[in-house]
Protein backbone atom coordinates (compact mmCIF):
# COMPACT_ATOMS: atom_id res chain seq x y z
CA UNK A 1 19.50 -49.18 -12.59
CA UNK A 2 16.95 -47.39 -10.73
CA UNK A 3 18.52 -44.36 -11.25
CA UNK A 4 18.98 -44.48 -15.08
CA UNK A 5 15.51 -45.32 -15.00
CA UNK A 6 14.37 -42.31 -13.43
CA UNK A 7 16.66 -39.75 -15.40
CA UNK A 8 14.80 -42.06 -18.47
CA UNK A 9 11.67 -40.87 -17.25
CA UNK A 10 12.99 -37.13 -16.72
CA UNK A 11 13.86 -37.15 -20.68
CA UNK A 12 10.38 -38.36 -21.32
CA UNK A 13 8.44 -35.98 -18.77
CA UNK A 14 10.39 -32.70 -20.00
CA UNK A 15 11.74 -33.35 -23.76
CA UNK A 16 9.33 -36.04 -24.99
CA UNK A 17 12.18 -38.11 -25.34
CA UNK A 18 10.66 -41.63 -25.57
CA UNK A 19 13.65 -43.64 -27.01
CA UNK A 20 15.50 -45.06 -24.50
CA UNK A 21 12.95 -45.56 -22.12
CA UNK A 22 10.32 -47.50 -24.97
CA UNK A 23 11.49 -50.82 -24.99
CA UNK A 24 10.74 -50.64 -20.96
CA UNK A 25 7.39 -49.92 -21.49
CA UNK A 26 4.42 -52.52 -22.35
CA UNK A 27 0.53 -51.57 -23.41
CA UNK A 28 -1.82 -53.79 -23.40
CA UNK A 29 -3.85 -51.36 -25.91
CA UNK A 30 -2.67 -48.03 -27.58
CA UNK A 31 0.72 -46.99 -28.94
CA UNK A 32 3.40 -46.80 -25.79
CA UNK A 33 4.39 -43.83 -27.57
CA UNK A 34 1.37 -41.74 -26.84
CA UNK A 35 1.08 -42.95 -23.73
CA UNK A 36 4.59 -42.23 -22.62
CA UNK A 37 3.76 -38.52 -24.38
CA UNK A 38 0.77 -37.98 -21.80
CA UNK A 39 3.60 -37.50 -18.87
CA UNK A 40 5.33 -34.74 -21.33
CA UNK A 41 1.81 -33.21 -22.02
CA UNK A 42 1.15 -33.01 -18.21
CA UNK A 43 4.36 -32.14 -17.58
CA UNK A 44 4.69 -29.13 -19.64
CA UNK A 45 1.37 -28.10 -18.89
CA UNK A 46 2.29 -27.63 -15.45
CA UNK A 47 5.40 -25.68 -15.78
CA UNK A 48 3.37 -23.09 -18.46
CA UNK A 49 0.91 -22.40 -15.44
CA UNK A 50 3.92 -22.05 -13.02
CA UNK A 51 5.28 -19.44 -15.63
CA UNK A 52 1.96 -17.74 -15.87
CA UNK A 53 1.92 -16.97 -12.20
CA UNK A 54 5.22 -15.46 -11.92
CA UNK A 55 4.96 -13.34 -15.78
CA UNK A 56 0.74 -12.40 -15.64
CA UNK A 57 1.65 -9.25 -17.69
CA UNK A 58 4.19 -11.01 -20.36
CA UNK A 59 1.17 -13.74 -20.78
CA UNK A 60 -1.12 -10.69 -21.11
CA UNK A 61 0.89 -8.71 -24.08
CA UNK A 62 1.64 -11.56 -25.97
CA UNK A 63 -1.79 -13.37 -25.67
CA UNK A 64 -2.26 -16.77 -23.93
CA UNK A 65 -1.56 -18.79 -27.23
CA UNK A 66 2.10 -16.74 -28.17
CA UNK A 67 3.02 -16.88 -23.88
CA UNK A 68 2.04 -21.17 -24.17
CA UNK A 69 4.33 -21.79 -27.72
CA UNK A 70 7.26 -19.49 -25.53
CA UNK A 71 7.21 -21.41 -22.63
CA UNK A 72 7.00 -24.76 -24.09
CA UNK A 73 10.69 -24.00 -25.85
CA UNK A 74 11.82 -22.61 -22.41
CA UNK A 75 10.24 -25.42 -20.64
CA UNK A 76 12.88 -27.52 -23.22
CA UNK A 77 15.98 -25.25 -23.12
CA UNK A 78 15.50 -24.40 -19.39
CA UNK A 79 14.19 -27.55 -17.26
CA UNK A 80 13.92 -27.04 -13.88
CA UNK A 81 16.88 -27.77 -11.67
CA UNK A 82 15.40 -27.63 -8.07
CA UNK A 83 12.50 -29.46 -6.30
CA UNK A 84 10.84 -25.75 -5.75
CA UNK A 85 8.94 -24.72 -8.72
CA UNK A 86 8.14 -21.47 -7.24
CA UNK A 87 11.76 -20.19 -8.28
CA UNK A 88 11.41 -21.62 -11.27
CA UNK A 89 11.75 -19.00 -14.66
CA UNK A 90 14.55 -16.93 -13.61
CA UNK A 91 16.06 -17.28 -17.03
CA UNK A 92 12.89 -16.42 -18.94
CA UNK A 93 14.15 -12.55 -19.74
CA UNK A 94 17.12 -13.80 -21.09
CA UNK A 95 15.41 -16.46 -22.80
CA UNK A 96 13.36 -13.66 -24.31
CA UNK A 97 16.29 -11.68 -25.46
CA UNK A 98 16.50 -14.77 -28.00
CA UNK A 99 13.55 -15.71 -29.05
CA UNK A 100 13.14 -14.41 -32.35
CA UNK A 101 9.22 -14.34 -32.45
CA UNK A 102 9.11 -11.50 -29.86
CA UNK A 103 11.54 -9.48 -31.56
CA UNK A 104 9.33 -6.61 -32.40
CA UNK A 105 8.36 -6.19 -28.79
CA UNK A 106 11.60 -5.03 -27.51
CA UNK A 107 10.64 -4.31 -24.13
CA UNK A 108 9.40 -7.74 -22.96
CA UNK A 109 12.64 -8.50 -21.81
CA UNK A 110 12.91 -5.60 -19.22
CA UNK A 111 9.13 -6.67 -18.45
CA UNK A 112 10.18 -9.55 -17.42
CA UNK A 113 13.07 -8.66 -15.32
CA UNK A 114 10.58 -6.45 -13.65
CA UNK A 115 8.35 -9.26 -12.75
CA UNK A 116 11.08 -11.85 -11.60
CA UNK A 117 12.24 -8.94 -9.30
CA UNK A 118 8.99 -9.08 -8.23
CA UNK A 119 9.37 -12.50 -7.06
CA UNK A 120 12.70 -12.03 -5.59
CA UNK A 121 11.57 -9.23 -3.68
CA UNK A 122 8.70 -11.65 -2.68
CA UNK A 123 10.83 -14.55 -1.15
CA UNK A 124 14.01 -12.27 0.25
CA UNK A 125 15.15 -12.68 3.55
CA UNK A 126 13.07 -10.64 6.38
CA UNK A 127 15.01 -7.95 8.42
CA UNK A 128 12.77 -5.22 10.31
CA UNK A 129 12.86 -1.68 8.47
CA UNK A 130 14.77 1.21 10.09
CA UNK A 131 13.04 2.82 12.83
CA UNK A 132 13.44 6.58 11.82
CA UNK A 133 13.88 7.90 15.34
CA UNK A 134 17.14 6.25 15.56
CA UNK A 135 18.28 9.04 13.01
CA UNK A 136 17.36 11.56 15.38
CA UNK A 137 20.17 10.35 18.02
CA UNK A 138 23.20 10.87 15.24
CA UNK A 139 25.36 14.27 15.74
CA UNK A 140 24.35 16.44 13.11
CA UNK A 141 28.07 16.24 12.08
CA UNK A 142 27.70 12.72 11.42
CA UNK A 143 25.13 12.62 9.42
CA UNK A 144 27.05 12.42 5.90
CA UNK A 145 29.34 9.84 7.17
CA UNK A 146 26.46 7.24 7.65
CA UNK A 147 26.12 4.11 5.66
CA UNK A 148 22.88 2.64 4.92
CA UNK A 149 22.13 -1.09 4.69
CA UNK A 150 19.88 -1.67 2.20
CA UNK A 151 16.90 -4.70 2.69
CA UNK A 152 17.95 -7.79 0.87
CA UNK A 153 14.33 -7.80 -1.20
CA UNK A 154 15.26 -3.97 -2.65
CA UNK A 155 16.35 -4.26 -6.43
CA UNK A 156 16.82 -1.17 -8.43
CA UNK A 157 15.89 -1.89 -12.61
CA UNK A 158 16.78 0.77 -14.91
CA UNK A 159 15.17 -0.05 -18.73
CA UNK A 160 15.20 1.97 -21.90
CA UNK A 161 11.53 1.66 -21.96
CA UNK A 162 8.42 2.62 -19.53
CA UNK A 163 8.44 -1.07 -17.66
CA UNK A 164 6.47 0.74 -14.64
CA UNK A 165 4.13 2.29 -16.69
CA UNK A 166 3.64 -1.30 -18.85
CA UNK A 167 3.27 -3.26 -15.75
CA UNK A 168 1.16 -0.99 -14.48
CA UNK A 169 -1.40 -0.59 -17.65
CA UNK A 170 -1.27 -4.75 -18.01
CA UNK A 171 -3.37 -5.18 -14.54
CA UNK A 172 -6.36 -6.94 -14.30
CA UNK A 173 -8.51 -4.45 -13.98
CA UNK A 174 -7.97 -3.03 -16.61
CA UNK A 175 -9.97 -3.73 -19.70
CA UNK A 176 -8.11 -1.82 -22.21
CA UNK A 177 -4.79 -0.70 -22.21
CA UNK A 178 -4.01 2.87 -23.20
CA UNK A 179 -1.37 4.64 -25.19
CA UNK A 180 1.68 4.10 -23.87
CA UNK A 181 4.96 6.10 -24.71
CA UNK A 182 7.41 3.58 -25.80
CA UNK A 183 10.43 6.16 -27.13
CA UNK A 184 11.45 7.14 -22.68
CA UNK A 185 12.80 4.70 -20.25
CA UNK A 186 11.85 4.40 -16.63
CA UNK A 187 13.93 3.31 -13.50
CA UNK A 188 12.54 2.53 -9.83
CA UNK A 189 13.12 0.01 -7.75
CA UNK A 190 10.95 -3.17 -6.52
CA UNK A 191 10.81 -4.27 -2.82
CA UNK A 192 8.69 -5.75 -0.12
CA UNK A 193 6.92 -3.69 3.11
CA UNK A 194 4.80 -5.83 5.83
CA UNK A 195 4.96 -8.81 3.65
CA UNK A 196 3.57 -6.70 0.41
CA UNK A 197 5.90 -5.96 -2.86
CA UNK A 198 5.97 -3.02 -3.67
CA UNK A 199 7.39 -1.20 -6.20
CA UNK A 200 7.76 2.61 -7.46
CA UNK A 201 9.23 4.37 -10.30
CA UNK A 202 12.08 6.83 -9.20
CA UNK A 203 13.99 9.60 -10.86
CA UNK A 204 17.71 9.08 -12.37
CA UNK A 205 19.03 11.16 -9.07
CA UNK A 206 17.28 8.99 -6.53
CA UNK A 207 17.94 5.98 -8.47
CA UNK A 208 21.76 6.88 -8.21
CA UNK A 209 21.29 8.09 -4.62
CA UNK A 210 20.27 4.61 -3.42
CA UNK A 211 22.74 2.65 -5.95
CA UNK A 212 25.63 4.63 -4.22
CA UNK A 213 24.06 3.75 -1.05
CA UNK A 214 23.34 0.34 -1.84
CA UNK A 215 27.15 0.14 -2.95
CA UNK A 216 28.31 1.09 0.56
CA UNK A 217 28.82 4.93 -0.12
CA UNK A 218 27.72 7.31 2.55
CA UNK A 219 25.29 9.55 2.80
CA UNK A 220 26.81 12.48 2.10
CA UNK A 221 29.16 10.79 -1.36
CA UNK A 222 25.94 9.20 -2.25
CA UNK A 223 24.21 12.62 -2.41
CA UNK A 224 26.91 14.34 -3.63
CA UNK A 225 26.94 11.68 -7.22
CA UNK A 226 22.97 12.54 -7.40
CA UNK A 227 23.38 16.14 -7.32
CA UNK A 228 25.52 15.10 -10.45
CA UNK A 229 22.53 14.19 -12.22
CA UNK A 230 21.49 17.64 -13.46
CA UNK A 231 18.30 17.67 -11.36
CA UNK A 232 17.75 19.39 -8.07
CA UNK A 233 17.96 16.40 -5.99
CA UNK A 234 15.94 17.00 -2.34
CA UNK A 235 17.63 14.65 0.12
CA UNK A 236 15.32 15.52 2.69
CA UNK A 237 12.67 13.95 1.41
CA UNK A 238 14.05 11.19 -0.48
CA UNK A 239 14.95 10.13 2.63
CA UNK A 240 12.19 10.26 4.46
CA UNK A 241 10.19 8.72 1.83
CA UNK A 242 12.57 5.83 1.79
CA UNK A 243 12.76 5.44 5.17
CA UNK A 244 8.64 5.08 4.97
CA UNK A 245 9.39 2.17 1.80
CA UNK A 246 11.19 0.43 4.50
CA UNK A 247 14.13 0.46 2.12
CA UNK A 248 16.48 0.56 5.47
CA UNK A 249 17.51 -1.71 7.79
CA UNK A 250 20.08 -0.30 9.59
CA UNK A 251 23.04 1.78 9.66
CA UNK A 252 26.17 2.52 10.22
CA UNK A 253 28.85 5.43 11.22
C-alpha cells in the first residue's frame, strides 16, 4: 500500500500524472488538481537548475527560455533513477540528437558531451599522477615497450565541429561571443589535475597517440600509428607535456 502510494506520488512529482493518486487526496479549498500540480512544478523546477549546472554553455546558446522547454521534456522522458542528482543528465546529448527544435544547431550535441565529460572527469576515481623521474630509471631499450595507464577521469572527444573553441567562447566572462568557424572539427581530451578539470584541445596525432595508449598499446606502437597521421608527430614533448596534465598514473614494461 505504502509503496503504491509513493510510486503514485513519483507519477505526480515527475509527469503531472494526477489520476490515480486524486481520489486520495482531499482540499478543503482549491482544486486537488492544482494543488497536486505544485509538487510537479517544484519538482521540475529543481531538476532544470540541476541541468543548468552541469550544461552552463548549452543553457547559454540556446537562451534560458529554449534550455527550460528542453529540459522539461527530458525531465519527462529521462526521470532520474538514483538518489544523487549530481549525476543526473547523462543522457541529455543524446536526448539532443532528437529533439527536433535544436536541429539547426548541429553541434549542441558534441557540446554537451563535452560538458558531461566535464563532470565525469570531475567525480572519477583519484590515483596520484606519474612522477616523471621514474622514467628516468627505464633502460633506454625499454622505453618503446612501456605501457601507460591512463587516469580514470581522462576522456578523449573527437567532434566534427570546434566544441573547444564553443565552450571556450560561451564563458562567463565573456559578453559577446565572436565568430566562430563552424565548417573544422576539434579533438582534445578533458581530465582532472589537483582536484581541477581541465581540458585541452589536441592534434589528430596526439589524439591517436594517447587512444593507442589508452587502449593498452605501447609506447613505441602507439607512436608509430601517430606518425601515421601525416603530421610530424614530436613524442618528446607530447610526452612531457602529458606527463605535466597528469594524464599518467603509472606504467608498465
Amino acid at each position: 500500500m505504502l509503496h503504491d502510494l509513493q510510486r503514485e506520488f513519483s507519477d505526480v512529482a515527475l509527469t503531472n500524472s494526477v489520476a490515480a493518486l486524486l481520489p486520495q487526496v482531499t482540499a478543503s479549498r482549491g482544486s486537488r488538481k492544482r494543488r497536486l500540480g505544485v509538487y510537479h512544478a517544484n519538482t521540475v523546477n529543481s531538476l532544470t537548475d540541476v541541468l543548468s549546472a552541469a550544461y552552463p554553455v548549452v543553457q547559454r546558446i540556446v537562451g534560458d527560455r529554449f534550455f527550460n522547454g528542453l529540459a522539461k521534456e527530458f525531465i519527462e522522458m529521462h526521470p532520474p533513477r538514483q538518489p544523487t542528482l549530481f549525476r543526473y543528465g547523462g543522457a541529455l546529448a543524446d536526448f539532443l540528437g532528437g529533439f527536433v527544435p535544436a536541429k539547426d544547431l548541429p553541434y549542441l550535441v558534441d557540446v554537451a558531451r563535452l560538458e558531461w565529460a566535464r563532470i565525469d572527469a570531475y567525480f572519477a576515481a583519484d590515483r596520484t599522477p606519474l612522477d616523471p623521474q621514474r622514467l628516468a630509471d627505464v633502460p633506454p631499450e625499454q622505453i618503446g615497450d612501456l605501457k601507460f595507464i591512463v587516469q580514470p577521469a581522462h576522456q578523449l572527444l573527437e567532434s566534427a565541429f570546434p566544441i573547444f573553441t564553443i565552450w571556450a567562447m560561451n564563458q562567463p566572462n565573456l559578453d559577446s561571443v565572436p565568430e566562430i568557424n563552424f565548417t573544422h572539427g576539434e579533438c582534445g581530451f578533458v581530465s582532472r589535475l589537483d582536484n581541477i578539470v581541465i581540458q585541452r584541445a589536441l592534434s589528430i596525432d596526439t589524439l591517436t597517440w594517447l587512444g593507442a595508449l589508452a587502449e593498452g598499446k605501447s609506447l613505441g606502437a602507439a607512436t608509430e600509428l601517430a606518425m601515421g597521421c601525416g603530421a610530424a608527430f614530436d613524442l618528446q614533448n607530447t610526452l612531457r607535456q602529458q606527463l605535466a596534465d597528469g594524464t599518467f598514473s603509472d606504467f608498465h614494461v
